[in-house]
N, C-alpha and C. Protein backbone atom coordinates (compact mmCIF):
# COMPACT_ATOMS: atom_id res chain seq x y z
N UNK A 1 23.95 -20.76 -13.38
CA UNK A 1 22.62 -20.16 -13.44
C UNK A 1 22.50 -19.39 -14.76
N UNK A 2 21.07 -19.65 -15.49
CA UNK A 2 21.39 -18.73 -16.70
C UNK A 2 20.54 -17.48 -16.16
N UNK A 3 20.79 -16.57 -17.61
CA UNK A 3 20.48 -15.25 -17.52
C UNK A 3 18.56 -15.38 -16.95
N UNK A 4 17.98 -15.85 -17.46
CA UNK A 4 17.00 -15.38 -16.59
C UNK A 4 16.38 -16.21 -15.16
N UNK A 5 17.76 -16.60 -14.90
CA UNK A 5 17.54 -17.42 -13.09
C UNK A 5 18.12 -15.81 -12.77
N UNK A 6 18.85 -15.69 -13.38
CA UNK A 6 19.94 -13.92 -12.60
C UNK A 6 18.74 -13.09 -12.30
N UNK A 7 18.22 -12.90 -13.02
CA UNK A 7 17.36 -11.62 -13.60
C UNK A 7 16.33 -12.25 -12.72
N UNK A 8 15.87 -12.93 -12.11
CA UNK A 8 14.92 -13.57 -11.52
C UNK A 8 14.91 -12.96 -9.93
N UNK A 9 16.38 -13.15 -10.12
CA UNK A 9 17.16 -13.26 -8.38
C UNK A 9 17.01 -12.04 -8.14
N UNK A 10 17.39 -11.32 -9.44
CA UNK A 10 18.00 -9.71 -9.05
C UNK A 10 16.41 -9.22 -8.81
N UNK A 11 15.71 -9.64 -9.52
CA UNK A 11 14.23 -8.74 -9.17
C UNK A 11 13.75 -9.35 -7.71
N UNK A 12 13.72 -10.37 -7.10
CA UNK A 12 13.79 -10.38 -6.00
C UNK A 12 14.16 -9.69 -4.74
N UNK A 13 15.77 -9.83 -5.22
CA UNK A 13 16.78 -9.30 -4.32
C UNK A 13 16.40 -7.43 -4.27
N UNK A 14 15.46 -6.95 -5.36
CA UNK A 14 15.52 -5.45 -5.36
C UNK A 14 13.94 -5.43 -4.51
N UNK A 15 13.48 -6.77 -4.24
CA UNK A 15 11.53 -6.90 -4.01
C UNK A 15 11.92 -6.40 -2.60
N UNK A 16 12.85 -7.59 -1.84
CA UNK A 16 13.19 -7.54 -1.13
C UNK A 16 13.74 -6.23 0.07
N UNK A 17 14.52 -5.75 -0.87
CA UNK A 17 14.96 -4.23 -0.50
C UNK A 17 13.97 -2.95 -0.63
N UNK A 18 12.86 -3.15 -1.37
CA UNK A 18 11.90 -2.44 -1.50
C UNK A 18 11.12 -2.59 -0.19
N UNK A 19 10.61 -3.96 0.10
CA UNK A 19 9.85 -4.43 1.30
C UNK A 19 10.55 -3.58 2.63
N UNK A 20 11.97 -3.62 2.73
CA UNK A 20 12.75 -3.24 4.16
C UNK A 20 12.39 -1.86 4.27
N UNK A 21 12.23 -1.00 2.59
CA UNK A 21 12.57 0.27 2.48
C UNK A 21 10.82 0.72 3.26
N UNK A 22 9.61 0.19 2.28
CA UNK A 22 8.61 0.50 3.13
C UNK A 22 8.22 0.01 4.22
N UNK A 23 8.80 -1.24 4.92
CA UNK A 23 9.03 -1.45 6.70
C UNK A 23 8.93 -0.24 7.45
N UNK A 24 9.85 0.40 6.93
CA UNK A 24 10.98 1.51 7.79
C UNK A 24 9.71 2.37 7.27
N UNK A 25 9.36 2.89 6.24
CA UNK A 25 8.43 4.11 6.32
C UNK A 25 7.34 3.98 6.91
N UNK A 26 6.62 2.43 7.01
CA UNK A 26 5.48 2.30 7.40
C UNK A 26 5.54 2.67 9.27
N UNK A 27 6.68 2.23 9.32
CA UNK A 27 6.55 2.36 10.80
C UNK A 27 7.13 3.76 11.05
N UNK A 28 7.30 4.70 10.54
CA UNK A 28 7.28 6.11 10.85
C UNK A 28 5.69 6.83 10.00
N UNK A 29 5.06 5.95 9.32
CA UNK A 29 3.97 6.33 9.13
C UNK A 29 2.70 6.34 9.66
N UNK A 30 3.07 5.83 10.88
CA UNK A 30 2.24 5.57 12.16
C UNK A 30 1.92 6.43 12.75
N UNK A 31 0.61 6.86 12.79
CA UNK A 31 0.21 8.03 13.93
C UNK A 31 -1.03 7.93 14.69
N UNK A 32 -1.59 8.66 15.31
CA UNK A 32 -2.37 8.16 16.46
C UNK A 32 -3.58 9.07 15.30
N UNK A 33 -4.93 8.34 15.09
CA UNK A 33 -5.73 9.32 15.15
C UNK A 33 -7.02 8.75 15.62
N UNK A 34 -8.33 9.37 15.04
CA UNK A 34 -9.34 9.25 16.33
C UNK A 34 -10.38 10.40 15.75
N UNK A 35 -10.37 10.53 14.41
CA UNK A 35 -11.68 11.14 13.62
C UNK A 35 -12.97 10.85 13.20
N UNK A 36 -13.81 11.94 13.37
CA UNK A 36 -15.34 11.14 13.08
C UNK A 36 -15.44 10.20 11.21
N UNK A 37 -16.91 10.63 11.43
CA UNK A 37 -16.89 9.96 10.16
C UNK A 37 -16.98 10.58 9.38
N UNK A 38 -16.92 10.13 7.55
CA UNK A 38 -16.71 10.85 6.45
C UNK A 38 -17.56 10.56 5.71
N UNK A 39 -17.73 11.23 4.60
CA UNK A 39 -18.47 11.27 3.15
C UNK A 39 -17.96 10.92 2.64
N UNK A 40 -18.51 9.52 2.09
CA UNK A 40 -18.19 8.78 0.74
C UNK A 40 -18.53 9.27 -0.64
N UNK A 41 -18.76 8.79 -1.53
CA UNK A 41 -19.25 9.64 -2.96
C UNK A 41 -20.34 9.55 -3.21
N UNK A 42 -21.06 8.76 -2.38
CA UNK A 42 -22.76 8.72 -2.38
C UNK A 42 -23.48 9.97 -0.94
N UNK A 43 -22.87 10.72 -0.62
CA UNK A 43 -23.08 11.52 0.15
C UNK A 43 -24.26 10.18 1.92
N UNK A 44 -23.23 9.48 2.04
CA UNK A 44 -23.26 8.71 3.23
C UNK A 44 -22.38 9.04 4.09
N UNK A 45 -22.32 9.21 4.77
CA UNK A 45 -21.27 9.32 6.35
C UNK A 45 -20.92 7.67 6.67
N UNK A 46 -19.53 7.65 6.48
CA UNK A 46 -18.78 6.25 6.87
C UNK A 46 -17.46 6.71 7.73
N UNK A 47 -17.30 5.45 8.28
CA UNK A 47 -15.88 5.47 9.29
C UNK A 47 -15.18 5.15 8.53
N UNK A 48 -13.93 5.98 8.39
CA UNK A 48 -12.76 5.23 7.35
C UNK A 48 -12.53 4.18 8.14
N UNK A 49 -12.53 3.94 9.48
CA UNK A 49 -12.33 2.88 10.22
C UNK A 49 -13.27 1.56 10.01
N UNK A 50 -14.24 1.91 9.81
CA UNK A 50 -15.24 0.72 9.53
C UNK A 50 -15.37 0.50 7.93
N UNK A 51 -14.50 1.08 7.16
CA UNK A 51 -14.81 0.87 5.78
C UNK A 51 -14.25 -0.85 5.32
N UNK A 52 -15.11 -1.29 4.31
CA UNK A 52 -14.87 -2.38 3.66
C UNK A 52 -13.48 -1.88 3.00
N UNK A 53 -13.58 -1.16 2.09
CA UNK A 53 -12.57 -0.74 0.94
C UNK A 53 -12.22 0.10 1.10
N UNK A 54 -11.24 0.30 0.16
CA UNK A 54 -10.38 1.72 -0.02
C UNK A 54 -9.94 1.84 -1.42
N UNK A 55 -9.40 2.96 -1.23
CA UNK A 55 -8.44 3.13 -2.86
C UNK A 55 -7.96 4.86 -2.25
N UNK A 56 -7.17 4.76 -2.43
CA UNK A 56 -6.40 6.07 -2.42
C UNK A 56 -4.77 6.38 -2.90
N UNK A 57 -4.37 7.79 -3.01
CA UNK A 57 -2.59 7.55 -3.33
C UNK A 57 -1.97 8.45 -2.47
N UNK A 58 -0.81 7.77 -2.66
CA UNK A 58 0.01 8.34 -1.20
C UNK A 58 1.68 8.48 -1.56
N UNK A 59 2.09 9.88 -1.59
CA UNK A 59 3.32 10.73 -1.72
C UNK A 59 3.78 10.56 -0.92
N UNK A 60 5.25 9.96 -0.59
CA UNK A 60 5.83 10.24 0.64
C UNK A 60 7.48 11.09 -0.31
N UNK A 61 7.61 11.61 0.38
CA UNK A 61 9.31 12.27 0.01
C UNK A 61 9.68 12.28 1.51
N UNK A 62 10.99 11.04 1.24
CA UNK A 62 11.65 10.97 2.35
C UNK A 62 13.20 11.82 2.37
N UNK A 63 12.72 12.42 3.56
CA UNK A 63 14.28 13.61 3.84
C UNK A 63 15.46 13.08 3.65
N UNK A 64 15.72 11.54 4.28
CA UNK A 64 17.13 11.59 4.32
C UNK A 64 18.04 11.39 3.25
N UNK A 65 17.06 10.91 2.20
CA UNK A 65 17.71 10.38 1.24
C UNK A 65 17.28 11.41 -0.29
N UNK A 66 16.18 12.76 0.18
CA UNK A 66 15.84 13.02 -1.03
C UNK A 66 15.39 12.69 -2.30
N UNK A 67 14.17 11.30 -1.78
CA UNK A 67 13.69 10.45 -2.37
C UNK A 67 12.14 10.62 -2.66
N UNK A 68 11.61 10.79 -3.55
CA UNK A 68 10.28 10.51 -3.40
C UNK A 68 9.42 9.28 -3.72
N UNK A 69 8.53 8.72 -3.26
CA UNK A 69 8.02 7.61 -3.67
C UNK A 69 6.19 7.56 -3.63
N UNK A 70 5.46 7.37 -4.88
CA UNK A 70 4.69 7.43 -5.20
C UNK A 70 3.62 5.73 -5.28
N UNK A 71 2.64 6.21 -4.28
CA UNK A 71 1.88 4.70 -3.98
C UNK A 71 0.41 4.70 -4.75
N UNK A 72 -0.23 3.82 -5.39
CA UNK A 72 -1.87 3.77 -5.50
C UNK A 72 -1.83 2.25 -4.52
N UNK A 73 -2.55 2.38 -3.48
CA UNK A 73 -2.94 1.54 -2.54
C UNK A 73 -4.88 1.41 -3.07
N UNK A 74 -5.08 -0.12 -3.00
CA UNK A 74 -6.42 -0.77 -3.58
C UNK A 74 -6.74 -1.94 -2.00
N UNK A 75 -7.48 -1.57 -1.34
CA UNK A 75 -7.66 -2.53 -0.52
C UNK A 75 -9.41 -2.76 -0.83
N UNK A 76 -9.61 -4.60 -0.26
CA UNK A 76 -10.54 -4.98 -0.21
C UNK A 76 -10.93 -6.23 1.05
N UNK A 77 -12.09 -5.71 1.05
CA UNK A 77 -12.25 -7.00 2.44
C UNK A 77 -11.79 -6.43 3.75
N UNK A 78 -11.50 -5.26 4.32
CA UNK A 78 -10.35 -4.77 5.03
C UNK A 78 -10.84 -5.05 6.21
N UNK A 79 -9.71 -5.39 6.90
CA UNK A 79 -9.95 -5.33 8.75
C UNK A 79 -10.05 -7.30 8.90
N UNK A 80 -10.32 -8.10 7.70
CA UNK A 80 -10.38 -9.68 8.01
C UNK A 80 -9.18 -10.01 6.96
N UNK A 81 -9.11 -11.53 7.49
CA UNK A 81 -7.98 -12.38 7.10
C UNK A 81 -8.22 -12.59 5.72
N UNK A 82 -9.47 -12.28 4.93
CA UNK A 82 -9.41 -12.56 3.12
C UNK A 82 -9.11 -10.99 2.58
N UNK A 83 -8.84 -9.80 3.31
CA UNK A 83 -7.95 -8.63 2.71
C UNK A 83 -7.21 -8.63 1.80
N UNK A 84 -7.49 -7.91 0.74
CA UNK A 84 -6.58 -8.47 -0.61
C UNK A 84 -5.99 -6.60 -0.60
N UNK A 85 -4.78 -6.64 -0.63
CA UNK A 85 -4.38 -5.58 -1.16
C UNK A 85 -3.53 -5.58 -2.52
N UNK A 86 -3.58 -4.44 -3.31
CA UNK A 86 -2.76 -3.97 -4.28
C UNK A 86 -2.19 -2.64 -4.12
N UNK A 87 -0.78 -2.45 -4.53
CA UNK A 87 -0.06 -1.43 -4.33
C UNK A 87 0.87 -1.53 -5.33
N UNK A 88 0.48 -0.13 -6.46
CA UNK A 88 0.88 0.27 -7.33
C UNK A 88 2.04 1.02 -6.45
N UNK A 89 3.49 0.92 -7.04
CA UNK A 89 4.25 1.48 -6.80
C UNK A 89 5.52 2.04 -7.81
N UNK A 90 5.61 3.55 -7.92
CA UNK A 90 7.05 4.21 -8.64
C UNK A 90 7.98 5.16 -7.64
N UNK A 91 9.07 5.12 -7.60
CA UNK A 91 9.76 5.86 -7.63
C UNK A 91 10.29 6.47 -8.71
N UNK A 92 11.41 7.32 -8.81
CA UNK A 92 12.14 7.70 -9.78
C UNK A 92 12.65 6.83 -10.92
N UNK A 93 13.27 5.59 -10.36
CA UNK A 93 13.80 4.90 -11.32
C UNK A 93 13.12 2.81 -11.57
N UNK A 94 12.50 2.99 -10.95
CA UNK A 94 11.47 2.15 -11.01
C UNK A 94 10.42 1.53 -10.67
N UNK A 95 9.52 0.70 -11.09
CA UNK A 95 8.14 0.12 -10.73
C UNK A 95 7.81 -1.10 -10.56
N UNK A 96 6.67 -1.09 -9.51
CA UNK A 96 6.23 -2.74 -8.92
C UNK A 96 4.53 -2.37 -8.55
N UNK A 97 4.07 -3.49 -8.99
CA UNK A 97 2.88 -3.78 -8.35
C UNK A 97 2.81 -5.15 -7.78
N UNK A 98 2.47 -4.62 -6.21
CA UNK A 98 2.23 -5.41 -5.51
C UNK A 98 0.93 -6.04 -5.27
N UNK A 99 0.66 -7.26 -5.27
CA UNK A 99 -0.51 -8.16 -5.24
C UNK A 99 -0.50 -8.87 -3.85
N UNK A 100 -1.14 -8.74 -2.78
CA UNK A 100 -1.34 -10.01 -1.30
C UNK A 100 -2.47 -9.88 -1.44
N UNK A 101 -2.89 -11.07 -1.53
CA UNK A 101 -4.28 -11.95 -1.12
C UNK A 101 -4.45 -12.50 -0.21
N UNK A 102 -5.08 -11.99 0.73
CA UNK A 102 -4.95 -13.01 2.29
C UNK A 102 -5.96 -14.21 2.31
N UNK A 103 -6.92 -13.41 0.81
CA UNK A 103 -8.28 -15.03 1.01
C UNK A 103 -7.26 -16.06 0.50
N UNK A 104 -6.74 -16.27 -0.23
CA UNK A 104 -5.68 -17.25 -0.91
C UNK A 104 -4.39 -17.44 0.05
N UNK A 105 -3.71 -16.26 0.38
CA UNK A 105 -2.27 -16.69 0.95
C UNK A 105 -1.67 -16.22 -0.17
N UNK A 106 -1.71 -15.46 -1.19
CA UNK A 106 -0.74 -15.65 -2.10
C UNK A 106 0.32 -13.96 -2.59
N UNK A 107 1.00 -14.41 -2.88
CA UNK A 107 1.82 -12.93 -3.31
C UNK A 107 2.26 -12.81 -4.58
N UNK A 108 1.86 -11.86 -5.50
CA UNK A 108 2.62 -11.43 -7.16
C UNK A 108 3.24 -10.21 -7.00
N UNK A 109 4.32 -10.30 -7.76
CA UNK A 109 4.96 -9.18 -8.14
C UNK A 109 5.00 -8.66 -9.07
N UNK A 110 5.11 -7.38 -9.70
CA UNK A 110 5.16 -7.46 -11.41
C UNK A 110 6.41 -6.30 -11.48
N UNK A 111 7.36 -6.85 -11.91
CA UNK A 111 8.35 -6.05 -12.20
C UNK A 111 9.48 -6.45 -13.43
N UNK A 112 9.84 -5.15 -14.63
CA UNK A 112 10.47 -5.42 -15.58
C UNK A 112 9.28 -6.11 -16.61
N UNK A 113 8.12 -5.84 -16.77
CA UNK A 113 7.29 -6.88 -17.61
C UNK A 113 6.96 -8.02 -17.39
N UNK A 114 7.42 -8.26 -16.54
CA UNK A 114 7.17 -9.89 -15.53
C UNK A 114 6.44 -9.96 -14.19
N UNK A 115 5.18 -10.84 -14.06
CA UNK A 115 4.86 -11.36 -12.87
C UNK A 115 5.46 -12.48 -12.27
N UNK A 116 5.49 -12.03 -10.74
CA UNK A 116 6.22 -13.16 -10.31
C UNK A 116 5.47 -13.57 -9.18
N UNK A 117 5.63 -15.21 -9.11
CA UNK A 117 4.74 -15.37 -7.70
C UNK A 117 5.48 -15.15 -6.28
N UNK A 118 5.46 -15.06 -5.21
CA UNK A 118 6.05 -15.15 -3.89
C UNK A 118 5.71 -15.33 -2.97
N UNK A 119 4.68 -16.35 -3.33
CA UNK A 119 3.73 -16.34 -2.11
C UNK A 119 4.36 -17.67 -0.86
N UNK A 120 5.99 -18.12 -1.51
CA UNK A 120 5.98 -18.54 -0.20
C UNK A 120 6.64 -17.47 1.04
N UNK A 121 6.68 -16.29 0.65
CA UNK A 121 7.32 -15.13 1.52
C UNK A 121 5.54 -14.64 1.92
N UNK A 122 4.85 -15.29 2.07
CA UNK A 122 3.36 -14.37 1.95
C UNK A 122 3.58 -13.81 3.66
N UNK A 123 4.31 -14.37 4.58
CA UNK A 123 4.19 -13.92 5.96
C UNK A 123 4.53 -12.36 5.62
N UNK A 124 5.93 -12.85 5.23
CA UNK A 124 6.91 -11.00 4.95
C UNK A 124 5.86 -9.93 4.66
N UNK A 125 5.45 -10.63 3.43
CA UNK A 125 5.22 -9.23 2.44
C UNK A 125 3.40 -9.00 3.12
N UNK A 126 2.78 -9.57 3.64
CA UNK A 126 1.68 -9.57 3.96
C UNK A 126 1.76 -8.65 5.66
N UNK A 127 2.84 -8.84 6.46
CA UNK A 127 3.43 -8.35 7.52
C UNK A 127 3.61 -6.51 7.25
N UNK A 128 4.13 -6.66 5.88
CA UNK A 128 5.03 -5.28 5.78
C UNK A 128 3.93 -4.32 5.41
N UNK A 129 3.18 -5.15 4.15
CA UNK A 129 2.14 -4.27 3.71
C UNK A 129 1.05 -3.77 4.17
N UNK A 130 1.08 -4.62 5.15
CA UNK A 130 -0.36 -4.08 6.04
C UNK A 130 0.02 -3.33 7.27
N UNK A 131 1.08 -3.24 7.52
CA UNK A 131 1.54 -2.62 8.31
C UNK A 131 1.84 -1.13 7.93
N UNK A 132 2.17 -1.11 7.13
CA UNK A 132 2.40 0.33 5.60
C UNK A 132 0.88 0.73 6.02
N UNK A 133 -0.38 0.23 5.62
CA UNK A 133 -1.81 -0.09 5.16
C UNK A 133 -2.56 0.44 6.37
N UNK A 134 -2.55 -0.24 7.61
CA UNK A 134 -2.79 0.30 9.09
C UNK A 134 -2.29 2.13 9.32
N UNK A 135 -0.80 1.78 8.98
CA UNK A 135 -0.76 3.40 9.35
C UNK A 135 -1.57 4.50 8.49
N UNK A 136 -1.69 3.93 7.32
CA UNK A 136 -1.79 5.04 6.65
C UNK A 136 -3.56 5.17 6.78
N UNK A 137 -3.90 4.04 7.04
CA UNK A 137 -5.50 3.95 7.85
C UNK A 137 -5.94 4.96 8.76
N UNK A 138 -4.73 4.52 10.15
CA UNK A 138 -4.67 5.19 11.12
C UNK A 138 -4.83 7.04 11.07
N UNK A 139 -3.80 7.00 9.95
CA UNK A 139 -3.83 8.43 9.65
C UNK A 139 -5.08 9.25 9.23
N UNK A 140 -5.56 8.49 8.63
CA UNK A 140 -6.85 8.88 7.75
C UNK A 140 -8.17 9.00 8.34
N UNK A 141 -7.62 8.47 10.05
CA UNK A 141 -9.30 8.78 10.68
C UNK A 141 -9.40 9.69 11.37
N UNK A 142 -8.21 11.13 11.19
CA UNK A 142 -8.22 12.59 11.15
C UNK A 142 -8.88 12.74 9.93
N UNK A 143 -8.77 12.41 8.86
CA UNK A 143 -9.40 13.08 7.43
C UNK A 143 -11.27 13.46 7.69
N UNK A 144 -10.93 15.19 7.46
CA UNK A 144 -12.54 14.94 7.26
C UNK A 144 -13.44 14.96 5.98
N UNK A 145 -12.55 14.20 5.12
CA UNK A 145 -13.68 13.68 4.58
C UNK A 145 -13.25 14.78 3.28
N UNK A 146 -12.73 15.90 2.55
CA UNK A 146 -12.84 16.47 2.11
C UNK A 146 -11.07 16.69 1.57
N UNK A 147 -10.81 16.67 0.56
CA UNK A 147 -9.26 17.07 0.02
C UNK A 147 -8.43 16.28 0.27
N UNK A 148 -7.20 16.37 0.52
CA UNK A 148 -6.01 15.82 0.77
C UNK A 148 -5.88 15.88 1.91
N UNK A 149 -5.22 14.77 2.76
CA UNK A 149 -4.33 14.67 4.40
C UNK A 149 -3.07 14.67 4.08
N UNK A 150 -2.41 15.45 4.84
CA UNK A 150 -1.11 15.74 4.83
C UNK A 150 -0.39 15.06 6.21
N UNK A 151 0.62 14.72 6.19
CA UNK A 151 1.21 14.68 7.82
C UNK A 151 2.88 14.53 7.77
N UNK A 152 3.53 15.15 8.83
CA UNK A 152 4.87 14.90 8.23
C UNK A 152 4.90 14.00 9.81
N UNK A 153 6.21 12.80 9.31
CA UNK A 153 6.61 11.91 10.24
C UNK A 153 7.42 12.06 11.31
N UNK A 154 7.46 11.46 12.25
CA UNK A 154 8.61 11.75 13.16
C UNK A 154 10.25 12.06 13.10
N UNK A 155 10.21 11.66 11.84
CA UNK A 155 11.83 11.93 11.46
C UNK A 155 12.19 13.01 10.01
N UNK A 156 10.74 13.51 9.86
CA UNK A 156 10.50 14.77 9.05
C UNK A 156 9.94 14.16 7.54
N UNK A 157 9.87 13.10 7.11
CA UNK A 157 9.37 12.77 5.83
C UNK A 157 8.05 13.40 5.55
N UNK A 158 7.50 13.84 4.72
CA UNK A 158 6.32 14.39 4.34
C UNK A 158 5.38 12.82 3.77
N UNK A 159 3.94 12.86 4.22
CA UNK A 159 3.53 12.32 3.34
C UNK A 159 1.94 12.84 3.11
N UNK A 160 1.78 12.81 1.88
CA UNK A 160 0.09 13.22 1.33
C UNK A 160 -0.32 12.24 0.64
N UNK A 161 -2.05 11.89 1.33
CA UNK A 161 -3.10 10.88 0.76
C UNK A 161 -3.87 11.71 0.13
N UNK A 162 -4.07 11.50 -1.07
CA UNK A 162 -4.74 11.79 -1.89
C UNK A 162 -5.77 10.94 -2.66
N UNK A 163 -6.93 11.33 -3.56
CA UNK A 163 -7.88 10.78 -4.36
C UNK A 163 -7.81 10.10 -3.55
N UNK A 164 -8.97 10.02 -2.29
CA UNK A 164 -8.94 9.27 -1.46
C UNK A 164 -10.55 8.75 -1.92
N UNK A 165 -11.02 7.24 -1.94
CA UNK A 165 -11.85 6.98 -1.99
C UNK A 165 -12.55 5.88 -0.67
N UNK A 166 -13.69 5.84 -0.40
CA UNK A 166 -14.20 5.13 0.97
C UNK A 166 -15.15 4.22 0.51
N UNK A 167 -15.02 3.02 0.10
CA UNK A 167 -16.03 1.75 0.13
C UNK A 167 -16.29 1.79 -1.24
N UNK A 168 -15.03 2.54 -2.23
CA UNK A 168 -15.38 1.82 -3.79
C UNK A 168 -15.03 0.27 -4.02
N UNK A 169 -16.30 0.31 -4.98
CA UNK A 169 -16.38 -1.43 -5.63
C UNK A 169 -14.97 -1.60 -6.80
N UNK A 170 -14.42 -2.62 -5.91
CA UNK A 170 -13.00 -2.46 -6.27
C UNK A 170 -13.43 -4.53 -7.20
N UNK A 171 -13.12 -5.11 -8.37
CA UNK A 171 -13.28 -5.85 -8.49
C UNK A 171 -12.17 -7.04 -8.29
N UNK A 172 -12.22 -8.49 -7.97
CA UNK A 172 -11.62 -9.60 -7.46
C UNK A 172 -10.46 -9.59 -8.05
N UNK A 173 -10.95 -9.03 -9.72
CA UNK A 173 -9.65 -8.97 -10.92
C UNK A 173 -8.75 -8.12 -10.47
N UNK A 174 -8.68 -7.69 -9.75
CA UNK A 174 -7.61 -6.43 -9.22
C UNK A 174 -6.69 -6.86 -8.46
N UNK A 175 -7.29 -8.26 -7.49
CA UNK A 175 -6.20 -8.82 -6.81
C UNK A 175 -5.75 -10.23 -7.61
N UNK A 176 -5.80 -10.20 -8.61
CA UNK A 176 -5.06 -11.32 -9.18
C UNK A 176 -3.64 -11.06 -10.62
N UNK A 177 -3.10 -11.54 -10.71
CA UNK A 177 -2.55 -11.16 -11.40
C UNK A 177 -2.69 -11.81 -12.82
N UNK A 178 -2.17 -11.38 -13.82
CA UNK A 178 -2.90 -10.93 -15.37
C UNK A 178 -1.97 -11.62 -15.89
């Protein structure tokens, strides 16, 4: 195998381990909520629950490991099978943006200066991310509408949604990759 089949693998093999890592948070990022509705930036009252779109960012610092990890989540279409999400993601020592397109089926990665396709894993990563995506939904239909939501998880991780936006015009170019 040459050097950039390696380098191919290895960014995989780290996609991969990234995916398990937010599995595990998404499903402690799960919480019950059940809030009215909110103010968008046009001074409308919307259900984060009934919203088309989103865009917001989301801090989690997880306890056990003394980790923090920093999200910009871009959803569009939300709640149907053509849901396109993007998820800007850093930690400390590195970065990915994630691309699922559910109108297509398809998955990009962009990591090290490189996009990569993966869309024959589109079950996985479409499974994990929306599952991440739901909770942090879920969470948000306590938000009233005003500042930051905070919530810490069942196993003590902190996490805060921030610059939270409700039914911005997010464009197609956002879910494709460049």
């Amino acid at each position: 195998m040459d050097k950039k089949g390696i380098s191919k693998l290895v960014i995989v093999v780290i996609a991969v381990i990234v995916l398990l890592v937010v599995g595990v948070a998404a499903y402690w990022t799960m919480g019950s909520g059940g809030g009215d509705g909110v103010v968008d930036d046009g001074g409308t009252t919307v259900d984060v629950a009934g919203a088309s779109s989103l865009q917001y960012k989301v801090s989690v610092n997880l306890v056990e490991d003394s980790e923090s990890m920093e999200y910009t989540y871009m959803i569009k279409n939300a709640e149907t099978s053509d849901m396109m999400m993007r998820i800007e993601m850093e930690s400390s020592d590195e970065s990915f943006i994630y691309i699922i397109n559910g109108a297509q089926e398809k998955v990009w990665v962009y990591s090290e200066d490189e996009w990569m396709d993966l869309s024959d894993f589109f079950p996985t990563y479409w499974d994990t991310w929306n599952s991440a995506w739901e909770g942090y939904r879920t969470n948000l239909l306590d938000w009233t509408g005003v500042g930051d939501w905070s919530y810490t998880t069942p196993n003590g991780d902190t996490v805060r949604i921030y610059d939270i936006n409700v039914n911005p015009s997010l464009a197609d170019s956002l879910f494709q990759h460049s």
